[in-house]
Protein backbone atom coordinates (compact mmCIF):
# COMPACT_ATOMS: atom_id res chain seq x y z
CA UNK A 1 49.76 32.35 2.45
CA UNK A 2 50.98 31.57 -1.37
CA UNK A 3 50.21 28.16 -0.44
CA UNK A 4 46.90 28.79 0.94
CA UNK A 5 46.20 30.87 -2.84
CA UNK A 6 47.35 27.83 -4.46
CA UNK A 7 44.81 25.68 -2.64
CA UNK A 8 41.95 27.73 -2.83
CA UNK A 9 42.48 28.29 -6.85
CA UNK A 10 42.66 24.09 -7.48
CA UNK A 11 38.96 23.96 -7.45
CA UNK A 12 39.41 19.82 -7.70
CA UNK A 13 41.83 19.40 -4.93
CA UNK A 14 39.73 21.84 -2.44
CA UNK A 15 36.59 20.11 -3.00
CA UNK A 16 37.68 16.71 -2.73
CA UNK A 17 39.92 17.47 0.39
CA UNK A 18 36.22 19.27 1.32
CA UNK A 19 34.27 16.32 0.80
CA UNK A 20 36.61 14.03 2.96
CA UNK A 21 36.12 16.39 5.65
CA UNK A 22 32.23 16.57 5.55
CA UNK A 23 32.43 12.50 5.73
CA UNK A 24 34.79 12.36 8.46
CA UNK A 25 32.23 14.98 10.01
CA UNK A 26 29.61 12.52 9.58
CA UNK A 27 31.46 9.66 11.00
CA UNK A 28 32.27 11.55 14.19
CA UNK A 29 28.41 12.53 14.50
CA UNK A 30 27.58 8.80 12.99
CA UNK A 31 25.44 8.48 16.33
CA UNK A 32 22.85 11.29 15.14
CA UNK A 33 23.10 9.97 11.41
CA UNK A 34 18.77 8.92 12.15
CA UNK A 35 18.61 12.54 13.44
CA UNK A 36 20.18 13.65 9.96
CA UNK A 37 18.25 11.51 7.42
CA UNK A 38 15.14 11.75 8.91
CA UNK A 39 15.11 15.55 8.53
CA UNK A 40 16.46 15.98 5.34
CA UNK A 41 13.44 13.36 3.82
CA UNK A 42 10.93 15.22 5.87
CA UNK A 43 12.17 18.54 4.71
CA UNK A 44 12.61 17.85 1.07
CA UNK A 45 9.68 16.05 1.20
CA UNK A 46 7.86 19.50 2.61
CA UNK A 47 9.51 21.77 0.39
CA UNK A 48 9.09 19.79 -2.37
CA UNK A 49 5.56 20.29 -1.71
CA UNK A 50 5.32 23.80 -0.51
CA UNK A 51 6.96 24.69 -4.25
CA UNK A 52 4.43 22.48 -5.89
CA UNK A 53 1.73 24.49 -4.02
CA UNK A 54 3.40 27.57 -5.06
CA UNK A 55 3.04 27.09 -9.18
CA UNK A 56 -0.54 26.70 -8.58
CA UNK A 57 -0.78 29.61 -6.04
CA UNK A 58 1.15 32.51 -5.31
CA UNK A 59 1.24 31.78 -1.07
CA UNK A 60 3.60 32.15 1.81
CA UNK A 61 5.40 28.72 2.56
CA UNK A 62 3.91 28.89 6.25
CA UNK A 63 0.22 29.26 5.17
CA UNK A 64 1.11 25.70 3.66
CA UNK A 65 2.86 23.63 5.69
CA UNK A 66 1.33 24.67 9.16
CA UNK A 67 -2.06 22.53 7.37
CA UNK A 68 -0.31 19.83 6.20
CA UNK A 69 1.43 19.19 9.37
CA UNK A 70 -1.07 19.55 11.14
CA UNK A 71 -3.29 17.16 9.28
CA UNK A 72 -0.05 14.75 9.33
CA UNK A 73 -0.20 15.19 13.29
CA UNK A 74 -4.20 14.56 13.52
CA UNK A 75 -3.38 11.09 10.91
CA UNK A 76 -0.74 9.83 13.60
CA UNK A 77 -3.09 10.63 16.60
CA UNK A 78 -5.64 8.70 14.57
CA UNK A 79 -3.43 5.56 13.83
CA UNK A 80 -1.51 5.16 17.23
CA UNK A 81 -4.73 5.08 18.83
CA UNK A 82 -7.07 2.85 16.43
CA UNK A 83 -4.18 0.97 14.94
CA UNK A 84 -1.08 0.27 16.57
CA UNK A 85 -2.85 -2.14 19.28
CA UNK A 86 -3.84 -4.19 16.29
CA UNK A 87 -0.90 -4.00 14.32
CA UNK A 88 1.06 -5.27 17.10
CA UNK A 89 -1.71 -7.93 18.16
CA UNK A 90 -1.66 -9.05 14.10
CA UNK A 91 2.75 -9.20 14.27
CA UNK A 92 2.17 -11.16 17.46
CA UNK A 93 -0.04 -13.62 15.90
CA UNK A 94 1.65 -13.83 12.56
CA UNK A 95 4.76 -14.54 14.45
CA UNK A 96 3.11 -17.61 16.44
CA UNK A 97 1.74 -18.82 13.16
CA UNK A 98 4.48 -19.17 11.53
CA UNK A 99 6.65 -20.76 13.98
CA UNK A 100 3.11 -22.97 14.63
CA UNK A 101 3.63 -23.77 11.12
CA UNK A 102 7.05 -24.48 11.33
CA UNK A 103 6.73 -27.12 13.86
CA UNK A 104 3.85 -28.73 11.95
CA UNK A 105 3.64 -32.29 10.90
CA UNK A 106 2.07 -30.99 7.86
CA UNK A 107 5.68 -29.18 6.85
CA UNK A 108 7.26 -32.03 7.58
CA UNK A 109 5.79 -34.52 5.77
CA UNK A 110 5.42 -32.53 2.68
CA UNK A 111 8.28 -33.72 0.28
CA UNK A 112 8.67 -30.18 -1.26
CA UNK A 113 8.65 -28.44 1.78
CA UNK A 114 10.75 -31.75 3.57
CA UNK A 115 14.07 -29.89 2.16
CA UNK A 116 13.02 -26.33 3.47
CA UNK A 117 12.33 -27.85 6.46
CA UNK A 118 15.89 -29.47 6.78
CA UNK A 119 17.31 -25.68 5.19
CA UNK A 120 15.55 -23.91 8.30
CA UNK A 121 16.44 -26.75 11.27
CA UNK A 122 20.13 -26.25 9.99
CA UNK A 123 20.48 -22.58 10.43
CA UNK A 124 18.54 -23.46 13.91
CA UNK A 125 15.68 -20.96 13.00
CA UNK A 126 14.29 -21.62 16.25
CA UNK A 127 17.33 -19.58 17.88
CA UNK A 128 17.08 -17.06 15.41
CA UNK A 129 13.37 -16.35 15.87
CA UNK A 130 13.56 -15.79 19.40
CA UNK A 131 16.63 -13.68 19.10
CA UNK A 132 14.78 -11.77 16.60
CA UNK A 133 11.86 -11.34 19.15
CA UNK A 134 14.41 -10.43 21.54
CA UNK A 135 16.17 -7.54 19.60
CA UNK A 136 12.10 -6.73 18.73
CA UNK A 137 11.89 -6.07 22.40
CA UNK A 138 14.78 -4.17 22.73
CA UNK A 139 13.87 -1.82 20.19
CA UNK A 140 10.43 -1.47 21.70
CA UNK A 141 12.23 -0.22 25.07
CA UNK A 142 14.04 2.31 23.30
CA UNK A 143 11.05 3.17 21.31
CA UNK A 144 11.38 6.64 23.01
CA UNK A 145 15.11 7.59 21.68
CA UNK A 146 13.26 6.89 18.10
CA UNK A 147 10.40 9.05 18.61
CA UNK A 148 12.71 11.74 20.08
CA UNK A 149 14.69 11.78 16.59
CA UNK A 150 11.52 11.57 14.95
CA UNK A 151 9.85 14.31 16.67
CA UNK A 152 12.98 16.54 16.57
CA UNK A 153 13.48 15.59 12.76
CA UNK A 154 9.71 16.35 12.14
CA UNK A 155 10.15 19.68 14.57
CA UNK A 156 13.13 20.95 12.67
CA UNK A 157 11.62 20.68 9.18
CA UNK A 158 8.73 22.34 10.20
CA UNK A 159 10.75 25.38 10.92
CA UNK A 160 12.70 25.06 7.88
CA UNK A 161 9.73 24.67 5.23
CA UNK A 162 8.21 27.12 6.75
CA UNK A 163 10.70 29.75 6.66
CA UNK A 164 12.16 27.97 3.40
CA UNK A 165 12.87 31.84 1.62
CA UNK A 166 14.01 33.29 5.03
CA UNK A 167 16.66 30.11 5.26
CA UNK A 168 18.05 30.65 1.78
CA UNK A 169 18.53 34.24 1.55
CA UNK A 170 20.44 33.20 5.39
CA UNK A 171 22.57 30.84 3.27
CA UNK A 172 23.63 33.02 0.78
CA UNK A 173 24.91 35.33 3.16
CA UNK A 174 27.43 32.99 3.62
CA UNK A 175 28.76 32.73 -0.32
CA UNK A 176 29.80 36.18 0.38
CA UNK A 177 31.77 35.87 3.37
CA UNK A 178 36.02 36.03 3.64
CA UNK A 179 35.95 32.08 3.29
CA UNK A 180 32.74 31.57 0.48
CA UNK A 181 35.12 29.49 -1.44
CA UNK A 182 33.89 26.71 1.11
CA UNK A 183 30.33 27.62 1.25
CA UNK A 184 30.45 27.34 -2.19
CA UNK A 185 31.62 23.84 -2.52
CA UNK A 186 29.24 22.92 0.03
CA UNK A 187 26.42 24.62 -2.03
CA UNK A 188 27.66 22.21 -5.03
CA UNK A 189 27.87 19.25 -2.78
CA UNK A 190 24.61 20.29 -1.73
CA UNK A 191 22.62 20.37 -4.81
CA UNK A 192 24.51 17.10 -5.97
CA UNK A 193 23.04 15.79 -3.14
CA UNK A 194 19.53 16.71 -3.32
CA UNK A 195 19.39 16.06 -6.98
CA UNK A 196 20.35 12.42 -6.29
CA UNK A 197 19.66 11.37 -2.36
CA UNK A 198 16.66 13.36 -2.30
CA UNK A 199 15.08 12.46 -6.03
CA UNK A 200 15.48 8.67 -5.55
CA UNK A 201 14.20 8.33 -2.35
CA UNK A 202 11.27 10.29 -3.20
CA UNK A 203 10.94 7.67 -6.43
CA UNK A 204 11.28 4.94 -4.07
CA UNK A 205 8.64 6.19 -1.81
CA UNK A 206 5.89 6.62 -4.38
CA UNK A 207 7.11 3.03 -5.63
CA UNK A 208 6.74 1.36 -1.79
CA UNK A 209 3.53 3.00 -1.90
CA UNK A 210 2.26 1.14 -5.37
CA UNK A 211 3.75 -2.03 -4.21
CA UNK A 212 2.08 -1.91 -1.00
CA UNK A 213 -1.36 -0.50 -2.26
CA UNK A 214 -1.15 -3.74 -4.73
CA UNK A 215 0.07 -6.09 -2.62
CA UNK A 216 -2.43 -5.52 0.14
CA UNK A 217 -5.48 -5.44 -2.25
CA UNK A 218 -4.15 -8.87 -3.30
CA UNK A 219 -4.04 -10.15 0.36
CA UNK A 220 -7.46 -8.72 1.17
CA UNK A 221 -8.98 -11.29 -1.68
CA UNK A 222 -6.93 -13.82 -0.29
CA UNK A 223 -8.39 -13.42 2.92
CA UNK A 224 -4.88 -13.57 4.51
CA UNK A 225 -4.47 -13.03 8.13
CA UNK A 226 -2.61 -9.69 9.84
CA UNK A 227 -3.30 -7.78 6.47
CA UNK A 228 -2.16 -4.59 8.63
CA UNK A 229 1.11 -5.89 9.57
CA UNK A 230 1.22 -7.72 6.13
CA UNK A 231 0.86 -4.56 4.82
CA UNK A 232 3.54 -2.77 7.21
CA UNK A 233 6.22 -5.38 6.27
CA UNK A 234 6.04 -4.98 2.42
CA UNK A 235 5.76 -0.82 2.93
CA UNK A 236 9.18 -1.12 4.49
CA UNK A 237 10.26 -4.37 2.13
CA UNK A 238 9.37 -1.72 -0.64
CA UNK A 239 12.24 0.71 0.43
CA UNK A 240 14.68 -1.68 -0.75
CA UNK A 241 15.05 -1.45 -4.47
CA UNK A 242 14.85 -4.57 -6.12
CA UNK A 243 15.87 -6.70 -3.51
CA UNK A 244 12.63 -5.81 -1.34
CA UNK A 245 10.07 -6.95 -3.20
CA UNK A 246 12.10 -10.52 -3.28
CA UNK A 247 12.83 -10.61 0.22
CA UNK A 248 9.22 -10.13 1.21
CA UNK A 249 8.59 -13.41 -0.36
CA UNK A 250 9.35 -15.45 1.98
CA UNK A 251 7.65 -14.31 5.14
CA UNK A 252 4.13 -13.94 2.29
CA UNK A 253 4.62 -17.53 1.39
CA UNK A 254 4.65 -19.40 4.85
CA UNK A 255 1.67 -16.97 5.76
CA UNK A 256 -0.20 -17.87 2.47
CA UNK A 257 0.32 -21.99 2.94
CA UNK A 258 -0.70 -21.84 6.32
CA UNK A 259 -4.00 -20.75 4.92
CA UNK A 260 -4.55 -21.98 1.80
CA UNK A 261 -1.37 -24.29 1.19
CA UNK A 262 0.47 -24.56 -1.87
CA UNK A 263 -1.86 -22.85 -4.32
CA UNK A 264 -2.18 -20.20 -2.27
CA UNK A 265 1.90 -19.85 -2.48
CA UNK A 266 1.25 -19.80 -6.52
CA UNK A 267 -0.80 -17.09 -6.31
CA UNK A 268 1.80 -15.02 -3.95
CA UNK A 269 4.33 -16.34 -6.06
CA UNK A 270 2.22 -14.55 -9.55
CA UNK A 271 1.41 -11.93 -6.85
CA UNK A 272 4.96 -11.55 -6.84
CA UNK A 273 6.62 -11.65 -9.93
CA UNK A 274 3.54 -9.00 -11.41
CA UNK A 275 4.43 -6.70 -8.85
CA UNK A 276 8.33 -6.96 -9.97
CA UNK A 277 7.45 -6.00 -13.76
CA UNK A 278 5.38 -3.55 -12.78
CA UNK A 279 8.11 -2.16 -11.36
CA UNK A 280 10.89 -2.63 -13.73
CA UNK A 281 8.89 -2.03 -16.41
CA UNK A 282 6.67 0.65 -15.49
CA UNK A 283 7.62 2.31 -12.25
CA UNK A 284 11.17 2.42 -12.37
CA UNK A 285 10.78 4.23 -16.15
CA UNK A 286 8.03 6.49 -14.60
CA UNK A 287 9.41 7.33 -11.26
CA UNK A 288 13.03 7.60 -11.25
CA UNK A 289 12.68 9.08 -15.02
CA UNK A 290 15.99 6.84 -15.83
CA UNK A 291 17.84 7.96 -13.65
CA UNK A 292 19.54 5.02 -11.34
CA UNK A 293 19.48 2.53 -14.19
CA UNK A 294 22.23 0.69 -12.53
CA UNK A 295 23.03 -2.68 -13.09
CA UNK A 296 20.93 -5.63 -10.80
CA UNK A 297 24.95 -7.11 -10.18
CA UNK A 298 25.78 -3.45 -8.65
CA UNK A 299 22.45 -3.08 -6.72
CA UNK A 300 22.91 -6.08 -4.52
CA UNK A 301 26.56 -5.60 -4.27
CA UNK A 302 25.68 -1.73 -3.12
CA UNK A 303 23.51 -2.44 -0.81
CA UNK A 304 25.11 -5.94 0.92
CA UNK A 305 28.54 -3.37 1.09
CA UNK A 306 26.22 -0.52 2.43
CA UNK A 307 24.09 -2.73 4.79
CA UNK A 308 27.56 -3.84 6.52
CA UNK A 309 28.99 -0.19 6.67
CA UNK A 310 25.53 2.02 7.75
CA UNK A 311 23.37 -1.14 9.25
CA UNK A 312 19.93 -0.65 8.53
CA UNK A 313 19.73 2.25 7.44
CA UNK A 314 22.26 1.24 4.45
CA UNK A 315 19.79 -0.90 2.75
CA UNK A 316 17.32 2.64 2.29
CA UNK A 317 19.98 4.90 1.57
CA UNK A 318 22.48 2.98 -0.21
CA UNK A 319 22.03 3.26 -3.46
CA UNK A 320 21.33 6.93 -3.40
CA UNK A 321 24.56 7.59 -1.49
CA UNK A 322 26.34 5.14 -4.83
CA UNK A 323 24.77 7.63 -7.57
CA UNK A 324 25.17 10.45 -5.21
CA UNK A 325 29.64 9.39 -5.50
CA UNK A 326 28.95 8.48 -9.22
CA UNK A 327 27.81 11.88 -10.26
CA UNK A 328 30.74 13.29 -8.48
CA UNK A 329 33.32 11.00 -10.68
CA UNK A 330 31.44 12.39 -13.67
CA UNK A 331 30.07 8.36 -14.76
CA UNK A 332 26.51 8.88 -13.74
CA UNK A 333 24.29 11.53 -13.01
CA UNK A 334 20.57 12.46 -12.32
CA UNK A 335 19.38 13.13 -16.07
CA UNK A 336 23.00 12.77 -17.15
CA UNK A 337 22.21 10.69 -20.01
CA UNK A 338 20.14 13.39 -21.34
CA UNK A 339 22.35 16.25 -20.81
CA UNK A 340 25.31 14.42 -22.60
CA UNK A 341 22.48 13.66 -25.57
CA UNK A 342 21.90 17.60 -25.68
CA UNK A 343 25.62 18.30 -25.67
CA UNK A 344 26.53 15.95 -28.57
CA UNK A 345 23.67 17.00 -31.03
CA UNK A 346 24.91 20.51 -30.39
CA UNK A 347 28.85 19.45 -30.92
CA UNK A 348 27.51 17.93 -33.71
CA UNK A 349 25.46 20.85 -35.43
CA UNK A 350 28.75 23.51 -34.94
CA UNK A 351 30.79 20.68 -36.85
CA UNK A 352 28.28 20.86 -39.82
């Protein structure tokens, strides 16, 4: 039992011995992981709103959301059944074309494009494509075990948002309990958590949607082909900070030569590298309010490490899961910089 008081009173060695057992927790559950992130975007997402709603006007949580979502549930009726034939009839297409182009004379008797061509018959791109159209299928057969998770996430954070006060004054039940010491630490986890996970990927949202909103406006002038599942691509390109906007590139440029050939890859190209400063300079700043300046080197590095460790999902969720472990350590935190600012003038006015 002394030992067990000893424990409990290190604050530092409890919560990191805590933390080790909420990942382990996660890596035993790592099958639901989808489940988990899903629902905590859609619910901070909600409640973020809800409170929003609430400074405005003084209103229930439930007389909030129930709108919303249902609004949100008349959109998706809307788009499965207009959309979703043609986005998949545009993917389809787009897909053909390129691999059309490919094959082309015109690509390969094109100096410039001669040593891309060699580049793409070396990694046998052929192979790859149908592979890729392969695992495409595969996923489209277990469509239904991703709408389950989706449906379930979307289920359960209708119930939380809506009883949002209901679920916090449940929670703090729990601080008060013979083992609150734990709760506690979770609470502190918790908020770390939210202020980082949740903050960036709500920045990184609102960014994917600029990016896309200009990028598709550019491709409508253009005239490009499958501007629906143009559009679709860079949304989810978008996701991926700084490396998305790069990596959609490529797939944009073969589309844009085999309409308009190379100038029409200059204008991607400017298309491009506008939409990047716009981003680093303007976005980024306005969005994430400085608060993942990180490095380009440790960005890539991040999310290559977290794309081989979580798959997919790593590329989204990567670099908030990095800050989330930096403001843990102390080197970097959401409005950190700030804080520290705030504490040295003050250090500075008691020494005068």
């Amino acid at each position: 039992m002394f030992s067990y008081d000893k424990f409990v009173a290190n604050l530092r060695l409890r919560r990191v011995t805590l933390l080790i057992a909420v990942m382990l927790v996660f890596y035993f559950f790592r099958s639901m992981m989808s489940l988990f992130l899903l629902t905590f975007i859609f619910t901070f997402l909600s409640v973020q709103f809800v409170r929003f709603v609430q400074r405005k006007i003084n209103i229930k949580p439930v007389w909030i959301i129930v709108p919303v979502y249902l609004l949100i549930i008349a959109m998706l009726v809307f788009a499965i059944t207009n959309y979703v034939p043609q986005l998949v009839s545009q993917t389809v297409k787009m897909f053909s074309s390129l691999q059309d182009f490919y094959q082309s004379k015109e690509m390969r008797s094109n100096p410039y494009l001669q040593v891309i061509y060699d580049y793409l018959k070396q990694i046998n791109l052929d192979n790859q494509i149908k592979v890729a159209v392969t695992q495409l299928v595969n996923y489209i057969t277990s469509v239904g075990a991703v709408g389950l998770n989706i449906l379930l996430s979307f289920l359960l954070s209708f119930f939380y948002t809506s009883q949002v006060e209901q679920m916090n004054d449940f929670g703090r039940q729990f601080l008060n309990s013979k083992y609150g010491w734990v709760f506690e630490d979770l609470r502190y986890y918790g908020q770390k958590f939210i202020n980082t996970f949740g903050v960036v990927i709500e920045a990184q949202l609102m960014i994917a949607i600029v990016n896309t909103t200009l990028t598709t406006i550019t491709l409508i002038v253009l005239k490009m082909p499958g501007i629906i599942a143009l559009a679709v691509m860079v949304f989810i390109m978008s996701l991926i900070p700084v490396a998305g906007v790069i990596i959609s590139l490529v797939p944009l440029s073969f589309v844009a030569y085999s309409v308009g050939g190379v100038k029409y890859v200059v204008y991607i190209i400017i298309m491009i590298i506008v939409i990047h400063m716009i981003e680093t300079y303007f976005l980024n700043p306005q969005f994430m309010s400085s608060m993942t300046h990180l490095p380009i080197f440790f960005t890539f590095v991040v999310l290559l490490a977290s794309e081989e460790l979580i798959g997919t999902w790593g590329l989204i969720i990567g670099i908030p899961i990095f800050v989330f472990f930096l403001d843990i350590l102390g080197v970097h935190s959401i409005g950190g910089n700030k804080k520290r600012n705030k504490i040295k003038l003050k250090n500075y006015r008691k020494s005068k």
